[in-house]
Every structure is written in structure tokens, then in C-alpha cells.
N, C-alpha and C. Protein backbone atom coordinates (compact mmCIF):
# COMPACT_ATOMS: atom_id res chain seq x y z
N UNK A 1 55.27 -195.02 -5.40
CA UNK A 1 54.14 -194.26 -5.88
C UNK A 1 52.88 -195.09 -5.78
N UNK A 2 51.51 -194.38 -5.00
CA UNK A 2 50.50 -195.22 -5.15
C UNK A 2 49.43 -194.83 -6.29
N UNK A 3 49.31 -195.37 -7.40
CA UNK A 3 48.61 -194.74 -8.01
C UNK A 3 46.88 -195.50 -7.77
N UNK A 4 46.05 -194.18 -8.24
CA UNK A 4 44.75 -194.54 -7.94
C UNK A 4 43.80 -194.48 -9.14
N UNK A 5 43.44 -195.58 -9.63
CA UNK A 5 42.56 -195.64 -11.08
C UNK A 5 41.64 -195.71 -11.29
N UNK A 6 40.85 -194.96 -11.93
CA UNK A 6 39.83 -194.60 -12.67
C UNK A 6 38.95 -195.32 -13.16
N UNK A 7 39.71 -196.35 -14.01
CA UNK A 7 38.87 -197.36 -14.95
C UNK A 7 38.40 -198.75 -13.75
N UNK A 8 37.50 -199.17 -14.20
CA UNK A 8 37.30 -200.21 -13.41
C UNK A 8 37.83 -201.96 -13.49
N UNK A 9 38.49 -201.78 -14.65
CA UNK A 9 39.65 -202.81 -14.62
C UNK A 9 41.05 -202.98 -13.93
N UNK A 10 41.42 -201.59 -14.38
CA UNK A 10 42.75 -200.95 -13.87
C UNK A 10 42.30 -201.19 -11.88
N UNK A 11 40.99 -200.91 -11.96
CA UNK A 11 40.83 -201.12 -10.34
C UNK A 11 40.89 -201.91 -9.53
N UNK A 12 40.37 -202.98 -10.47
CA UNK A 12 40.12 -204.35 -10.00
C UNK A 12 41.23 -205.16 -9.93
N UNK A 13 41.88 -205.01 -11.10
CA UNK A 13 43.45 -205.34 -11.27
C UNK A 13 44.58 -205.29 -10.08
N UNK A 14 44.41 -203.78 -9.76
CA UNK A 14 45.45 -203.38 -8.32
C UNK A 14 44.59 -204.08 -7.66
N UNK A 15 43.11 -203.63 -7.10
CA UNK A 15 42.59 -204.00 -5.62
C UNK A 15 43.18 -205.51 -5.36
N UNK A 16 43.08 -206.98 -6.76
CA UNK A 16 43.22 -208.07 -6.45
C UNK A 16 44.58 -208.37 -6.51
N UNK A 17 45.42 -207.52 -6.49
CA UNK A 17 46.80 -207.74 -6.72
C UNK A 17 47.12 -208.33 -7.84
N UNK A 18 46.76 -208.42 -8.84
CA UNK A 18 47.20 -208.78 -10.25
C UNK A 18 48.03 -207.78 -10.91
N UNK A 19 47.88 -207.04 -10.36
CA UNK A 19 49.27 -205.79 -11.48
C UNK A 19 50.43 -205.53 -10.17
N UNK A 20 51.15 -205.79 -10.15
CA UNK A 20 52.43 -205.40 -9.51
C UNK A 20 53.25 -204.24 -9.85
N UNK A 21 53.41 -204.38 -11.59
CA UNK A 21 54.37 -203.49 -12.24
C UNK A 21 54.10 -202.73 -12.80
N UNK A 22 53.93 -201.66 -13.72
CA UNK A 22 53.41 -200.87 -15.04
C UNK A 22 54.48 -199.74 -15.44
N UNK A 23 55.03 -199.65 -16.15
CA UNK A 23 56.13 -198.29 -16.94
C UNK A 23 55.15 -197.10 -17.12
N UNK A 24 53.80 -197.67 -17.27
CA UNK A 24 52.75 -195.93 -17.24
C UNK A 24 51.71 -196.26 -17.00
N UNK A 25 51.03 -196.30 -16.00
CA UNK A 25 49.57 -196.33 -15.26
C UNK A 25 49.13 -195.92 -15.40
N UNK A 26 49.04 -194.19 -15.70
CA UNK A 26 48.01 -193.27 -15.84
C UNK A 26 48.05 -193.81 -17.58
N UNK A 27 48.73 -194.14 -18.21
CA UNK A 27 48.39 -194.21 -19.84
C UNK A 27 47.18 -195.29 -20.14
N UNK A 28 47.76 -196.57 -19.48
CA UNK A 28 47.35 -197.51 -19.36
C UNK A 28 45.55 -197.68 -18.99
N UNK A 29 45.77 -197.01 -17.61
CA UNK A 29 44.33 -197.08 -17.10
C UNK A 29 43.24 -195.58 -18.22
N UNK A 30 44.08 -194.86 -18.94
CA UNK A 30 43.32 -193.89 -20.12
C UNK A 30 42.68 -194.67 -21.20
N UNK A 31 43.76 -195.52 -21.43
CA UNK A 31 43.16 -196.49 -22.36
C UNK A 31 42.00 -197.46 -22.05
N UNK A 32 42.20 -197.65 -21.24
CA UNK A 32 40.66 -198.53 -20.46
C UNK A 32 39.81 -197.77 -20.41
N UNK A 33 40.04 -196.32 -20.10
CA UNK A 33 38.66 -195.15 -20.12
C UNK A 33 38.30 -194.75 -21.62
N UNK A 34 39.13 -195.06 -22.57
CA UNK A 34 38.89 -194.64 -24.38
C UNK A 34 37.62 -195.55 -24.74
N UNK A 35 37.59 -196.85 -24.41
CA UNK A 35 36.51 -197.50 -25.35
C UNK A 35 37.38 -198.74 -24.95
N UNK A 36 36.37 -199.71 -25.32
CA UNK A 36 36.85 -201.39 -25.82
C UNK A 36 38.57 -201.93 -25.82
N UNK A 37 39.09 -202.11 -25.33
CA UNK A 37 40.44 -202.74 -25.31
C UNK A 37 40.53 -203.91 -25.08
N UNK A 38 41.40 -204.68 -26.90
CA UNK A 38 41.15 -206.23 -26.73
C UNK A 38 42.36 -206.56 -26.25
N UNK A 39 42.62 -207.72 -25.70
CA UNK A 39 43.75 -208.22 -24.77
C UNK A 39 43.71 -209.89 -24.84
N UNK A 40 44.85 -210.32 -25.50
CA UNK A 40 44.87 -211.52 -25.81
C UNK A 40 45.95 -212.37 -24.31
N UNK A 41 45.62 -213.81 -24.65
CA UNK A 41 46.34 -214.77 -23.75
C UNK A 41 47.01 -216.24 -24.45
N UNK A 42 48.15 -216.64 -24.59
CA UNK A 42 47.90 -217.84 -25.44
C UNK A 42 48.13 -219.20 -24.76
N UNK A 43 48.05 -220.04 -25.68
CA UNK A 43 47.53 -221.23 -24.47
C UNK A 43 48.01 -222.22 -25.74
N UNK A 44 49.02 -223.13 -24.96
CA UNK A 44 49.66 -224.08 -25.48
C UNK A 44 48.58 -225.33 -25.99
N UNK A 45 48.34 -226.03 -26.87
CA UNK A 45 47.71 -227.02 -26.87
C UNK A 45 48.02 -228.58 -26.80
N UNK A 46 49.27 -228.83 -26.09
CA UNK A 46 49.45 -230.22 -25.75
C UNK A 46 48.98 -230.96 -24.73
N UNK A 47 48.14 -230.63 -24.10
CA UNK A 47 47.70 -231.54 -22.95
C UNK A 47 45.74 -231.06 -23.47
N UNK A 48 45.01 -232.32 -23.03
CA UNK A 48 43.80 -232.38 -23.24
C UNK A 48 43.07 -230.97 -22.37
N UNK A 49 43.54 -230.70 -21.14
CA UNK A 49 42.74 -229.72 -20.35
C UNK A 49 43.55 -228.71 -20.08
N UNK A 50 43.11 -228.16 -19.37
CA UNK A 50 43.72 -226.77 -18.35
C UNK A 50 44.21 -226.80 -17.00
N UNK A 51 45.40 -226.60 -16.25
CA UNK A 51 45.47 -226.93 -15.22
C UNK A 51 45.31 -225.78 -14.48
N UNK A 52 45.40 -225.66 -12.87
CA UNK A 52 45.21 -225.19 -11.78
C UNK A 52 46.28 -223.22 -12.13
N UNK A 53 47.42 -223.45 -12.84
CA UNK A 53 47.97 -222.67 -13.03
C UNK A 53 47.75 -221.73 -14.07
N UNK A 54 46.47 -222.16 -15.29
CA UNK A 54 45.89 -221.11 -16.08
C UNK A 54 45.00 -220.31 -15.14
N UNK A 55 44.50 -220.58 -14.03
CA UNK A 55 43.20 -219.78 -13.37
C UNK A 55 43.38 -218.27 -13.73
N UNK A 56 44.97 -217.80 -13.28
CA UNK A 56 45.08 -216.26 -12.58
C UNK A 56 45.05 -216.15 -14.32
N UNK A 57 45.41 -216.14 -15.18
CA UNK A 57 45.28 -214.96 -16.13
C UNK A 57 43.55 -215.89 -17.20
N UNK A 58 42.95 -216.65 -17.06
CA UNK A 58 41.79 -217.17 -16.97
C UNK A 58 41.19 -215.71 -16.27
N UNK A 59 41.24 -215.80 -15.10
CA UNK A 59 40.69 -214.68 -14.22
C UNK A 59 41.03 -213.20 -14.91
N UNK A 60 42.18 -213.08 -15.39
CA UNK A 60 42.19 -211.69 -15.85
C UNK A 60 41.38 -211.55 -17.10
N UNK A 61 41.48 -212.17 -17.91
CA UNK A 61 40.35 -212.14 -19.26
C UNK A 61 39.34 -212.09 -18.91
N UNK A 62 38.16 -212.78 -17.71
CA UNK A 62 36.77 -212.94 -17.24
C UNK A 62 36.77 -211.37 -16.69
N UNK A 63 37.82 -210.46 -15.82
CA UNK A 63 37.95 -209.35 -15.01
C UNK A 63 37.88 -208.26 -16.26
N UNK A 64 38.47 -208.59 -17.53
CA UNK A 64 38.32 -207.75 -18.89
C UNK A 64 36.85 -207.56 -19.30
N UNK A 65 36.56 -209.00 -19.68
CA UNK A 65 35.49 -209.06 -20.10
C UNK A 65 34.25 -208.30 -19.24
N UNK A 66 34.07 -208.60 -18.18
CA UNK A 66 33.25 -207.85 -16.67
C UNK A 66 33.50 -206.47 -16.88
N UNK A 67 34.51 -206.04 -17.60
CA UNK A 67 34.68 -203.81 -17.49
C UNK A 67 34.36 -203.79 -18.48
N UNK A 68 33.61 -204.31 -19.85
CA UNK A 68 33.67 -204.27 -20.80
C UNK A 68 34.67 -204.17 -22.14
N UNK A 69 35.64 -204.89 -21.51
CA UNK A 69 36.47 -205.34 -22.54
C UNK A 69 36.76 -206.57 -23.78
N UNK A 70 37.43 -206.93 -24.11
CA UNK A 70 37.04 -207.85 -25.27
C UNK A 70 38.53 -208.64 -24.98
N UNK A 71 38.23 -210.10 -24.83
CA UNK A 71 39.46 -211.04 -24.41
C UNK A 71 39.29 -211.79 -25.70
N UNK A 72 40.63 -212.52 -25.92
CA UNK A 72 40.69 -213.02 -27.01
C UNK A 72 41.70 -213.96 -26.30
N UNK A 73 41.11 -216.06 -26.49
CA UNK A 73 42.32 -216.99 -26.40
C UNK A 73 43.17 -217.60 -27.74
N UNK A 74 44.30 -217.06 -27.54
CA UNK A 74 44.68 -217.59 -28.48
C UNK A 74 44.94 -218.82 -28.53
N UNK A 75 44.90 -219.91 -29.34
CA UNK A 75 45.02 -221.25 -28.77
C UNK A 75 46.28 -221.39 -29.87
N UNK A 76 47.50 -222.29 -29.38
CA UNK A 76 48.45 -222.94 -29.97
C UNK A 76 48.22 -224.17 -30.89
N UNK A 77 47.53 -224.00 -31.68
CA UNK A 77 47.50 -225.39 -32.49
C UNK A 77 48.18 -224.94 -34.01
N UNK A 78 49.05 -224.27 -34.60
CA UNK A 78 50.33 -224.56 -35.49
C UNK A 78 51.25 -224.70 -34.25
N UNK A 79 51.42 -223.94 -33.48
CA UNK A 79 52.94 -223.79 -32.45
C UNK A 79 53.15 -224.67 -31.77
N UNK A 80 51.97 -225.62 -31.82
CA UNK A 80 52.31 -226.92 -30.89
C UNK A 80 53.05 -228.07 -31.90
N UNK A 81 52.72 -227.98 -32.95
CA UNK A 81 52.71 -228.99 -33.85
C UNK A 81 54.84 -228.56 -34.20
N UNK A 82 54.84 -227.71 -33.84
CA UNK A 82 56.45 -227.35 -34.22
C UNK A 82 57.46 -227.72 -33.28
N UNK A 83 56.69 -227.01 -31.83
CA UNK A 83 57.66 -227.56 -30.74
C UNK A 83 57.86 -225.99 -30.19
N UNK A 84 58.45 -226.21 -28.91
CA UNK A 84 59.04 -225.12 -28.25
C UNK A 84 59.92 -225.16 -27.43
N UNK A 85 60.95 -224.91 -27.65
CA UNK A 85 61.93 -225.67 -26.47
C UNK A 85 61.89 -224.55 -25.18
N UNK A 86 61.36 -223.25 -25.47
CA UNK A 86 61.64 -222.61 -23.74
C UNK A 86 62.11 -223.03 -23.28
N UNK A 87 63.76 -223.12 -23.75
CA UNK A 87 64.73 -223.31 -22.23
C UNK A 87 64.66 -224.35 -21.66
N UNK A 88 63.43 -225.45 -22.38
CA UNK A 88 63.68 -226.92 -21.54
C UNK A 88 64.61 -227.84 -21.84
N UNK A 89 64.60 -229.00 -21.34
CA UNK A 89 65.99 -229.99 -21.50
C UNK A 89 65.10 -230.56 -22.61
N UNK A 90 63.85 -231.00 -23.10
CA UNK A 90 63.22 -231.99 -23.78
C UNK A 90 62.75 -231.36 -25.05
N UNK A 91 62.59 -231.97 -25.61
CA UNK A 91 61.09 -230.81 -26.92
C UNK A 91 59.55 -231.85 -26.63
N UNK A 92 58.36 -230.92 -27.13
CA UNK A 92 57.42 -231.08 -26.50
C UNK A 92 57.27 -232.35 -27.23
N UNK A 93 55.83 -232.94 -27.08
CA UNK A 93 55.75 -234.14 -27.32
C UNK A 93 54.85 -234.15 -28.69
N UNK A 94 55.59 -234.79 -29.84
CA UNK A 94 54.37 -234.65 -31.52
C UNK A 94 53.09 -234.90 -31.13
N UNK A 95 52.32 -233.93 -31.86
CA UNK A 95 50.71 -234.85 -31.43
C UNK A 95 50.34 -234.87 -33.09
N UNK A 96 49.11 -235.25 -33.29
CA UNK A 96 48.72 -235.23 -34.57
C UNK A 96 47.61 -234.07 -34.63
N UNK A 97 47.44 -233.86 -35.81
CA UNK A 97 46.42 -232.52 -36.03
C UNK A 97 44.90 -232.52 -34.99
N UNK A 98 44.57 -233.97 -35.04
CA UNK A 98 43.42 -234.54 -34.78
C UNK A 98 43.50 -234.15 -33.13
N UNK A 99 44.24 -234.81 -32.43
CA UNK A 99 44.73 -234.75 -30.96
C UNK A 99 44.87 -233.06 -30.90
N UNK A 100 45.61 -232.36 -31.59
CA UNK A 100 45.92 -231.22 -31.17
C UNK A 100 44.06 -230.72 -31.06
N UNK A 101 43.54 -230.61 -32.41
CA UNK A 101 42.21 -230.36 -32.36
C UNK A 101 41.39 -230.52 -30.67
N UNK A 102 41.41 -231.69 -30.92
CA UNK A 102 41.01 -232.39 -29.35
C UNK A 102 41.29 -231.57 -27.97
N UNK A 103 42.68 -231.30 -28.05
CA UNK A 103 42.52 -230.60 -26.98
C UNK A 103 42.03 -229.67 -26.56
N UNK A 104 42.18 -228.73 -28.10
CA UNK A 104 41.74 -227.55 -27.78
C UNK A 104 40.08 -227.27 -27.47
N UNK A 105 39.60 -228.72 -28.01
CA UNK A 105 38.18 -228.29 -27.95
C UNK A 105 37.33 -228.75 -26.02
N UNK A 106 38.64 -229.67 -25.93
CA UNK A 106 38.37 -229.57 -24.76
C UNK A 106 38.89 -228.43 -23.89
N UNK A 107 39.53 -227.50 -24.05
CA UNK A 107 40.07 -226.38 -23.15
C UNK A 107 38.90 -225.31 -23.18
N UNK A 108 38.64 -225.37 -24.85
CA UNK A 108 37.35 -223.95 -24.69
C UNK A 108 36.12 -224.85 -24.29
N UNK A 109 35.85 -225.74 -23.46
CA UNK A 109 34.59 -226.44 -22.45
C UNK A 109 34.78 -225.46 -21.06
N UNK A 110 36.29 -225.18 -21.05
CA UNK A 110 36.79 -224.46 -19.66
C UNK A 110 36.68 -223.07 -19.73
N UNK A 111 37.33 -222.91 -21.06
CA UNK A 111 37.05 -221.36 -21.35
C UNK A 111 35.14 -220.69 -21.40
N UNK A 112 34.45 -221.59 -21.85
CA UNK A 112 33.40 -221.26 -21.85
C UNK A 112 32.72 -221.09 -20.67
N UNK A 113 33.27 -221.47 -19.60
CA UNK A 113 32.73 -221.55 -18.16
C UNK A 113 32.81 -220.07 -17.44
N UNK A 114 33.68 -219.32 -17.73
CA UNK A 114 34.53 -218.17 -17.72
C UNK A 114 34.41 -217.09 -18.42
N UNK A 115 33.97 -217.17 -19.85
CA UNK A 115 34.21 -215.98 -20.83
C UNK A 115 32.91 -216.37 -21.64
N UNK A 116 31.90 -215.54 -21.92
CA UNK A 116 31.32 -215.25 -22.93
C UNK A 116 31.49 -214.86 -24.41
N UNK A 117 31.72 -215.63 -25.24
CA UNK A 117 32.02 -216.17 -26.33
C UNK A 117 30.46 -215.62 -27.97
N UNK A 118 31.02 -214.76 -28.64
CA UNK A 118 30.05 -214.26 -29.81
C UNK A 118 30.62 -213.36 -30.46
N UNK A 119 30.01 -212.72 -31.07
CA UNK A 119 30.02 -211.75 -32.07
C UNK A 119 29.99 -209.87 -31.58
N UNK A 120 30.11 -209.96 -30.22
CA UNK A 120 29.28 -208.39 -30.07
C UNK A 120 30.95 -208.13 -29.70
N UNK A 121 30.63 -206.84 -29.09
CA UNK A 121 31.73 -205.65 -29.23
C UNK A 121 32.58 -206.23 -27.86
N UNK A 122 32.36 -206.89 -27.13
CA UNK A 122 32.87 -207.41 -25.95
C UNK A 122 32.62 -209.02 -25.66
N UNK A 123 32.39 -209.90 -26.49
CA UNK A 123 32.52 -210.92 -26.64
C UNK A 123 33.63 -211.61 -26.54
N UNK A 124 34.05 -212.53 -26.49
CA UNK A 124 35.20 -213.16 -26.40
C UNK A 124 35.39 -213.88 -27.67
N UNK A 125 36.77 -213.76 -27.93
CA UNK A 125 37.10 -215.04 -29.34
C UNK A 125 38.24 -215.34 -28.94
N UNK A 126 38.35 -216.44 -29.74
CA UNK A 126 38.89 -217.85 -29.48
C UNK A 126 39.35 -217.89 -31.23
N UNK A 127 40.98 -217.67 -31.26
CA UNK A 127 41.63 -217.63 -32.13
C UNK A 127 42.39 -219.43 -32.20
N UNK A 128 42.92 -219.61 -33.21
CA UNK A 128 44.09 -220.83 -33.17
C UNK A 128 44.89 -220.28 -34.32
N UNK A 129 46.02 -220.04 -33.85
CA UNK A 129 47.12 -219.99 -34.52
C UNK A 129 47.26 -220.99 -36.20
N UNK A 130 46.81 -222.29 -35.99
CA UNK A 130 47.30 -222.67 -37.00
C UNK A 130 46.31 -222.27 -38.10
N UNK A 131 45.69 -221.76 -38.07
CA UNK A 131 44.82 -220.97 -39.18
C UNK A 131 45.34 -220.07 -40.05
N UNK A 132 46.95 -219.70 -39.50
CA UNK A 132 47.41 -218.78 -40.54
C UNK A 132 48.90 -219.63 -40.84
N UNK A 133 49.93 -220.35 -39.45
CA UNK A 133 50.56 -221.15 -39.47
C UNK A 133 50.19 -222.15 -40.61
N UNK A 134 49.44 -223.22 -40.41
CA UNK A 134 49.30 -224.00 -41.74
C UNK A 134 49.38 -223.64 -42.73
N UNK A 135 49.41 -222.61 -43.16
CA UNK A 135 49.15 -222.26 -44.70
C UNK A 135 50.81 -221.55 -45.51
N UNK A 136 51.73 -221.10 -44.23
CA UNK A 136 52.88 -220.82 -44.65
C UNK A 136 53.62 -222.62 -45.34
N UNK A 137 54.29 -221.98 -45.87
CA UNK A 137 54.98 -222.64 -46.84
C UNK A 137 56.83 -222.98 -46.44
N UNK A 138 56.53 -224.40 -45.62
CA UNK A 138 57.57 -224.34 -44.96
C UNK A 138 59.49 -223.93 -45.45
N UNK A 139 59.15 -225.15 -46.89
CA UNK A 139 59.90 -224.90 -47.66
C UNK A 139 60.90 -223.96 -48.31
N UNK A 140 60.07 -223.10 -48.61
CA UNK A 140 60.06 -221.53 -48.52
C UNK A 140 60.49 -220.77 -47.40
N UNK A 141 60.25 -221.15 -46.47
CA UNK A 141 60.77 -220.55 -45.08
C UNK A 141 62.44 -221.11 -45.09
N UNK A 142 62.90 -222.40 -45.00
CA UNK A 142 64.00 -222.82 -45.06
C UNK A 142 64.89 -221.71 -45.98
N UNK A 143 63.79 -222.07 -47.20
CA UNK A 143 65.27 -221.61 -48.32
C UNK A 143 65.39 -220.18 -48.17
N UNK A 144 64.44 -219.02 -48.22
CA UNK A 144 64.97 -217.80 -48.01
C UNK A 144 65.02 -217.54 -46.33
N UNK A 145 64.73 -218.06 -45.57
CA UNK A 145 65.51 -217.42 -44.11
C UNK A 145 66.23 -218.27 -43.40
N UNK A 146 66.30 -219.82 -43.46
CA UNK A 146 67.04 -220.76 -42.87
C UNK A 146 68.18 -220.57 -43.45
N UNK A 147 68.71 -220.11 -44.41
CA UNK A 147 69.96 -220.26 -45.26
C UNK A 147 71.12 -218.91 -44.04
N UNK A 148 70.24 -218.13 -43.51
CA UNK A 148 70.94 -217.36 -42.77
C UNK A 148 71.53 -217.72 -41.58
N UNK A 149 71.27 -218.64 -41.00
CA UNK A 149 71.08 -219.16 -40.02
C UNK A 149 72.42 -220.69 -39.96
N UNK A 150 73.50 -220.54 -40.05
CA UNK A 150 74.11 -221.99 -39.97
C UNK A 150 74.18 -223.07 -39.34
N UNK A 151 74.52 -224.04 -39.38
CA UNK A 151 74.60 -225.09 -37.79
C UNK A 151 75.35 -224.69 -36.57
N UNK A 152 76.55 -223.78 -37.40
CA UNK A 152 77.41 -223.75 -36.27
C UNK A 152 76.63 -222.71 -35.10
N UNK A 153 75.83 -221.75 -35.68
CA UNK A 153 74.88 -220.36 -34.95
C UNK A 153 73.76 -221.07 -34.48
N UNK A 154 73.76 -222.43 -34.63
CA UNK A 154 72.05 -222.88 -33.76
C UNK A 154 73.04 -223.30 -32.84
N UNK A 155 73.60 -224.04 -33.00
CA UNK A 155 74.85 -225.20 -31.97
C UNK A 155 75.17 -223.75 -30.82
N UNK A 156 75.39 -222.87 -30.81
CA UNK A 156 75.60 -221.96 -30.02
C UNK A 156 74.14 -221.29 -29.07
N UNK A 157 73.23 -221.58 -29.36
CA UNK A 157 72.10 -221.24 -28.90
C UNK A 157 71.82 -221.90 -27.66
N UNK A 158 71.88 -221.69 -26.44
CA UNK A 158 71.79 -222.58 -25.58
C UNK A 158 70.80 -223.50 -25.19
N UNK A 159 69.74 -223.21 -25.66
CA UNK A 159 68.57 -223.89 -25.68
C UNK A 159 68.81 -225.38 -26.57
N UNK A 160 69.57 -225.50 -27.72
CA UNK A 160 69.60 -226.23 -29.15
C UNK A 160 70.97 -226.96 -28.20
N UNK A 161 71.77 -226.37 -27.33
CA UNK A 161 73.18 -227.04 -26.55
C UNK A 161 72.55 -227.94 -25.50
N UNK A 162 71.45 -227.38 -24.68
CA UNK A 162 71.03 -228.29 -23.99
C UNK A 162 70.35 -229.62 -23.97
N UNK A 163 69.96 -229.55 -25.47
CA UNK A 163 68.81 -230.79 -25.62
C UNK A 163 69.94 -231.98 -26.32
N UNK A 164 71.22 -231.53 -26.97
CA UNK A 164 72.15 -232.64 -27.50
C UNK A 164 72.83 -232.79 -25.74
């Protein structure tokens, strides 16, 4: 099916080959014709910069922002500080609050190059996770939901098998 869209995101999107897939196109590209649609991206904060491989969805937030849409980066600074194993052999590397800070402030130097950043209806913001992360109560997390959870049911997780 070739579908042909309306909105000028949805357009730009197919013309540059950035959308491959969609379960409903005509819904999708309606919603781009309703008004303002915000659309977030998140972005790990362990390394000081941005590499070569953020560009394409970099590019899709700047392509939002350009139809009048509203992009939002989310930046990882609680989620970094925890770890993520995605399926890797390693866990990421501790940083300290300070360093995590750091990076991120060096990433939105990059983001700012790209996205227009304020207060208006299509502005860009620049979220960090640990703004709501920090404030949970880890403790609390253990005792009423870790208790569900046994050694023997992480030990089975393949992700938690690969790193012993």
C-alpha cells in the first residue's frame, strides 16, 4: 500500500525515508493535522557527547519541530545512575551525579544546534529523568516490590545469566 500524506511531517518523514512501518497512517498523519503533537526521544547520559548515531532521530525531532510540532529530550540522568543492562555482557559504567550532570550539559550544546529550546507552544524541552527518579524512595521500592521478585526469578533472566 502506498499511502499519501497530508501533514507535512508525515511527508517529510516518508519522502526522507524515516518511516518504513506504521499499523495506521491515515490515523497517525490525522493527528499531525489536529494541532501540536509532542514526541519525545531519550538519551542515555554516560558519555560526555553525542555520537554520529544520534543524528537520524536528532533529525526527526528538528523535522517535528520545522511542522510545528513540539520535541521533547529526555535526558537519562536517574537511569544512568542505576544501570541498564540491555542485553549486554557488562553493566554501564558508575558515574557520579556531578559527571552525569556534565554530560548532559554538554549534549544539550548539541541539542541546541538543532532544536529551538523555550517556553512557546512548539518549543523544545529538555526533560531529565532524575528529577522525579531521585526523589523515589529506594528502600521502599525493595520492600514492597522487590520482595516479589526472588533470586532464583532474577538468576533466570537472561540478561542477570549473562553478566555472572
Amino acid at each position: 500500500m502506498t499511502y499519501h500524506p497530508k501533514s507535512d511531517f508525515m511527508r517529510v518523514m516518508m519522502t526522507r525515508g524515516f518511516l518504513a512501518d506504521c499499523t495506521d497512517y491515515q490515523a497517525l498523519d490525522e493527528a499531525f493535522l489536529k494541532g501540536v503533537v509532542p514526541a519525545y526521544i531519550g538519551y542515555d547520559a554516560t558519555a560526555a557527547s553525542l555520537h554520529v548515531g544520534h543524528l537520524l532521530n536528532i533529525m526527526v525531532l528538528r523535522w517535528l519541530q520545522k511542522c510545528g510540532h513540539k520535541p521533547i529530550t529526555l535526558m537519562g540522568g536517574g537511569t544512568t545512575k542505576v544501570g541498564d543492562p540491555s542485553f549486554r555482557a557488562e553493566e554501564r559504567p558508575l558515574l557520579t551525579a556531578a559527571k552525569i550532570d556534565e554530560n548532559i550539559a554538554g549534549m544539550q550544546q548539541v541539542f541546541a544546534r538543532y532544536l529551538a529550546y523555550g517556553d512557546g507552544p512548539t518549543d523544545a524541552i529538555m526533560l531529565n529523568n532524575a528529577e522525579w527518579l531521585d526523589h523515589l524512595n529506594y528502600l521502599e521500592f525493595l520492600r514492597d516490590i522487590g520482595r516479589h521478585f526472588s533470586v532464583n526469578r532474577m538468576l533466570s533472566f537472561d540478561s542477570v545469566k549473562s553478566r555472572l
